[in-house]
Each structure stands twice: as structure tokens, then as C-alpha cells.
C-alpha atoms as a PDB file:
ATOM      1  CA  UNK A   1      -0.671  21.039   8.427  1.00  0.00           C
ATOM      2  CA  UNK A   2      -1.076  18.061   6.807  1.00  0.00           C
ATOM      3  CA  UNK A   3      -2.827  15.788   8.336  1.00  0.00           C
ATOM      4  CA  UNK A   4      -4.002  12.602   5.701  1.00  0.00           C
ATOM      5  CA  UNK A   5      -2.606   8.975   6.918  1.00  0.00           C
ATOM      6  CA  UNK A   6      -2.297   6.410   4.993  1.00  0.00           C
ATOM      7  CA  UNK A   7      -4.352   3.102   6.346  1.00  0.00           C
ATOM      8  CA  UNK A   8      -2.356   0.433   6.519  1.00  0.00           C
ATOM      9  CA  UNK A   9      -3.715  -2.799   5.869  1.00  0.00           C
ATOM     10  CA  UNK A  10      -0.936  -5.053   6.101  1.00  0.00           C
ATOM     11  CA  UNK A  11       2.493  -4.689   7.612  1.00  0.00           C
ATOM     12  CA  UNK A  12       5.796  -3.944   4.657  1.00  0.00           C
ATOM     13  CA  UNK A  13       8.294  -5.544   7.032  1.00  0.00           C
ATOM     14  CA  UNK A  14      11.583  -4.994   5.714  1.00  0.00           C
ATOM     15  CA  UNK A  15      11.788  -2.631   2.581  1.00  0.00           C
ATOM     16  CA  UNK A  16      14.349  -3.198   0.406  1.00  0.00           C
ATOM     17  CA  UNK A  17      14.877  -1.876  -3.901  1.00  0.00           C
ATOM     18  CA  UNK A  18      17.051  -3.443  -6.178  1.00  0.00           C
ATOM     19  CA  UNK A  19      19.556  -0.974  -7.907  1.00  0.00           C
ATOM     20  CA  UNK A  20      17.252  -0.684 -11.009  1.00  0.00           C
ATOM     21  CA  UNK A  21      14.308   0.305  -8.878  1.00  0.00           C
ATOM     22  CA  UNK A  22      16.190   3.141  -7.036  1.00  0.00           C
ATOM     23  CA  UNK A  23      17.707   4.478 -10.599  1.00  0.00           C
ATOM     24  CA  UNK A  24      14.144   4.458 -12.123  1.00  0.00           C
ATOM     25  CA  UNK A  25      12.474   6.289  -9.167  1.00  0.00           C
ATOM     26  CA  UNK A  26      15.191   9.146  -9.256  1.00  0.00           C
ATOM     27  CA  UNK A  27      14.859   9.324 -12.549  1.00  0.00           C
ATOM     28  CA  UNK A  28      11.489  10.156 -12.228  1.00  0.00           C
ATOM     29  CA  UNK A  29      11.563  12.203  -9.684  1.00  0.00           C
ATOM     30  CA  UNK A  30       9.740  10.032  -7.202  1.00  0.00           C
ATOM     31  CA  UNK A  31       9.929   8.967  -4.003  1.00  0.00           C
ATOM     32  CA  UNK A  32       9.782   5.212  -2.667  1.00  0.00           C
ATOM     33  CA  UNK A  33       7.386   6.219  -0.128  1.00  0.00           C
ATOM     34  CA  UNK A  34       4.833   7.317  -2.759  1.00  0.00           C
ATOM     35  CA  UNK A  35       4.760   3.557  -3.894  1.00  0.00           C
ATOM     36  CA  UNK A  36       4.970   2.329  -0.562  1.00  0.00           C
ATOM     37  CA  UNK A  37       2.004   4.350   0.664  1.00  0.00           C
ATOM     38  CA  UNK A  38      -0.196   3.336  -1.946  1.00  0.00           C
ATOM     39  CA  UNK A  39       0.570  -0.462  -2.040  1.00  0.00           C
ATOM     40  CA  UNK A  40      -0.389  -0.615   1.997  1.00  0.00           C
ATOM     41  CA  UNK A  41      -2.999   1.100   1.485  1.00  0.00           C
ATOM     42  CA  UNK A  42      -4.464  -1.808  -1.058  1.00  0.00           C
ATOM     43  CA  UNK A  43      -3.966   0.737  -4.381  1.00  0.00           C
ATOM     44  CA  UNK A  44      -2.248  -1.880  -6.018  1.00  0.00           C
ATOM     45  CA  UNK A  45      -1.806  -0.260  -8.909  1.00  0.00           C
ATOM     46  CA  UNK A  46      -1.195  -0.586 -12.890  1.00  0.00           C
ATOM     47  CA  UNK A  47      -3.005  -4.147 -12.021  1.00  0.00           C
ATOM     48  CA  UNK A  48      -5.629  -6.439 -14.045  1.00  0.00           C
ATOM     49  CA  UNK A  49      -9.012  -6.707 -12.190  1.00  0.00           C
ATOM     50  CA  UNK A  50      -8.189 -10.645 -11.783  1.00  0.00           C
ATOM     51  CA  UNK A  51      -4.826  -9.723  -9.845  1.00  0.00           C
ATOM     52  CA  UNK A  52      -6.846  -7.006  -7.766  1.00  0.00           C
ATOM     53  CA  UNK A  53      -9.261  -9.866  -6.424  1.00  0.00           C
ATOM     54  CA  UNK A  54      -6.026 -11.912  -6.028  1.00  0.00           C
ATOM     55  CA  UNK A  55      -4.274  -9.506  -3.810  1.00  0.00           C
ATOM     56  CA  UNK A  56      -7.678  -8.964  -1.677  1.00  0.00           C
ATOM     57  CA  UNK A  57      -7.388 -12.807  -1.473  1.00  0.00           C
ATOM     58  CA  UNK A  58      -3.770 -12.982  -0.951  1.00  0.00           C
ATOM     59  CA  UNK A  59      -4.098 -10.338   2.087  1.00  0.00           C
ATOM     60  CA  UNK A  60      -6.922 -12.449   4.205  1.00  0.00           C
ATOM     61  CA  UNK A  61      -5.167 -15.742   3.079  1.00  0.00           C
ATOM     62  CA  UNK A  62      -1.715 -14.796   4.286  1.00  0.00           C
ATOM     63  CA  UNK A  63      -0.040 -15.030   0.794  1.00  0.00           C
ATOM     64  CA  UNK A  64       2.340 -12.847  -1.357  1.00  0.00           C
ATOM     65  CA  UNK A  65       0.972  -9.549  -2.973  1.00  0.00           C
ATOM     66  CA  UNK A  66       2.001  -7.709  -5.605  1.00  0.00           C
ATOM     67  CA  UNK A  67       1.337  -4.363  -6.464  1.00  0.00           C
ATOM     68  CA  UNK A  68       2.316  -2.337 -10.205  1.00  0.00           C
ATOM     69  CA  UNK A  69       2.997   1.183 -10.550  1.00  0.00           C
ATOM     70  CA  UNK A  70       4.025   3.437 -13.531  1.00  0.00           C
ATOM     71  CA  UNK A  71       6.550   6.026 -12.709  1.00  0.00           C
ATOM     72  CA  UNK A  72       6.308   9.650 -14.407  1.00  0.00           C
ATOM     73  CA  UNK A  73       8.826   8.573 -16.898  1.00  0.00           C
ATOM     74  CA  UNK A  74       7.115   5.583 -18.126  1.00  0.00           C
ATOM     75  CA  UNK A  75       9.291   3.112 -16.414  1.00  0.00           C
ATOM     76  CA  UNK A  76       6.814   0.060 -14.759  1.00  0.00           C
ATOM     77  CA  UNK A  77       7.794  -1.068 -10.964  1.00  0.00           C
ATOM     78  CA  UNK A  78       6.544  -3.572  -8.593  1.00  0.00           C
ATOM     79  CA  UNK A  79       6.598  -3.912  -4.934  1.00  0.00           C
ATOM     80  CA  UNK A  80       6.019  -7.240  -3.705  1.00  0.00           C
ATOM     81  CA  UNK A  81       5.699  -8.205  -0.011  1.00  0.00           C
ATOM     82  CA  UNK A  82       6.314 -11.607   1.035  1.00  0.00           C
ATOM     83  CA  UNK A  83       3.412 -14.018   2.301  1.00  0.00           C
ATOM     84  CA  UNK A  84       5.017 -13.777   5.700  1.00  0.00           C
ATOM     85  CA  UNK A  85       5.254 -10.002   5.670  1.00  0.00           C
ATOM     86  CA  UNK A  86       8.889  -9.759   7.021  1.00  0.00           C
ATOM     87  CA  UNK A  87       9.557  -7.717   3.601  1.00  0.00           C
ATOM     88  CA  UNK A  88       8.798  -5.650   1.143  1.00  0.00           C
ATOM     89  CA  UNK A  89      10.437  -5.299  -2.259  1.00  0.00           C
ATOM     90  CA  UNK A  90      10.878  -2.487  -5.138  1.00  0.00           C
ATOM     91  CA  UNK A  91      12.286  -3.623  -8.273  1.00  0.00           C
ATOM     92  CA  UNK A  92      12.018  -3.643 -12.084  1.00  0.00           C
ATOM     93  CA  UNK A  93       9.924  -6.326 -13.380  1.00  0.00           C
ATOM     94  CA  UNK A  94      13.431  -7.170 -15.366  1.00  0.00           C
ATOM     95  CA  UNK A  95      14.921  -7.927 -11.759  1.00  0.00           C
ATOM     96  CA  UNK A  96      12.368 -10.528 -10.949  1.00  0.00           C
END
């Protein structure tokens, strides 16, 4: 039995992907949740060190964060949720 949570340190609010997102995952074999799970968590990702300290910022301040992520086939994604935290986005950085 399985029995590691993921901390949460913010709430995702509404998740949402953009077409482009959802192709790339399942072309890589991945699941949304695998993201998901690591950006609540605070693993923000594929990242500079100056936009790490900006998320930790951005979560006490009450702003936007922004997380990067590599998928297995190369592709780069981001999941952003929104200052107010009523949602949580996957897409290409192409879709921004």
C-alpha cells in the first residue's frame, strides 16, 4: 500500500490544459497529476534559481506562480496558478 502524500502548499483551484498540453503529456506517456503533484508541492521544476525565490515569494505574497517541467519526450510545459488560486493551468509555453 502506498501510502506517500503529497503536501500541499497552496490550493490548484480549477485545473484546466490547453489542447497542446494534453497532446504533449500523452505523448509522453505522462500523467497531469504527476505535474500537478509536484508543482503543489513547491517542486517547481525546470526553473532558474531567481524564479524559485520568486515563486517562494509569490506563494506568501498571494501572487501568480509558475512552475516548468520537461516531459519524457523533451517537450517543456508549465502550470501556472493564478494569484487568486481559483485555477490552475497546463499548457505549452507556445500557448501563453
Amino acid at each position: 500500500m502506498n501510502t506517500t502524500r503529497t503536501i500541499r502548499r497552496f490550493p490548484l483551484g480549477h485545473v484546466v490544459a490547453t489542447p497542446g498540453a494534453l497532446a504533449a503529456l500523452d505523448a509522453s506517456g505522462q500523467s497531469p497529476h504527476e505535474l500537478l503533484a509536484r508543482h503543489v508541492a513547491g517542486d517547481w521544476g525546470d526553473v532558474s534559481e531567481a524564479d524559485w525565490q520568486e515563486n517562494e515569494r509569490s506563494l506568501r505574497a498571494g501572487f501568480r506562480v509558475l512552475s516548468a517541467y520537461t516531459t519524457n519526450q523533451g517537450t517543456t510545459l508549465w502550470v501556472i496558478t493564478e494569484a487568486d488560486r481559483s485555477v490552475t493551468t497546463l499548457l505549452l509555453p507556445s500557448d501563453y
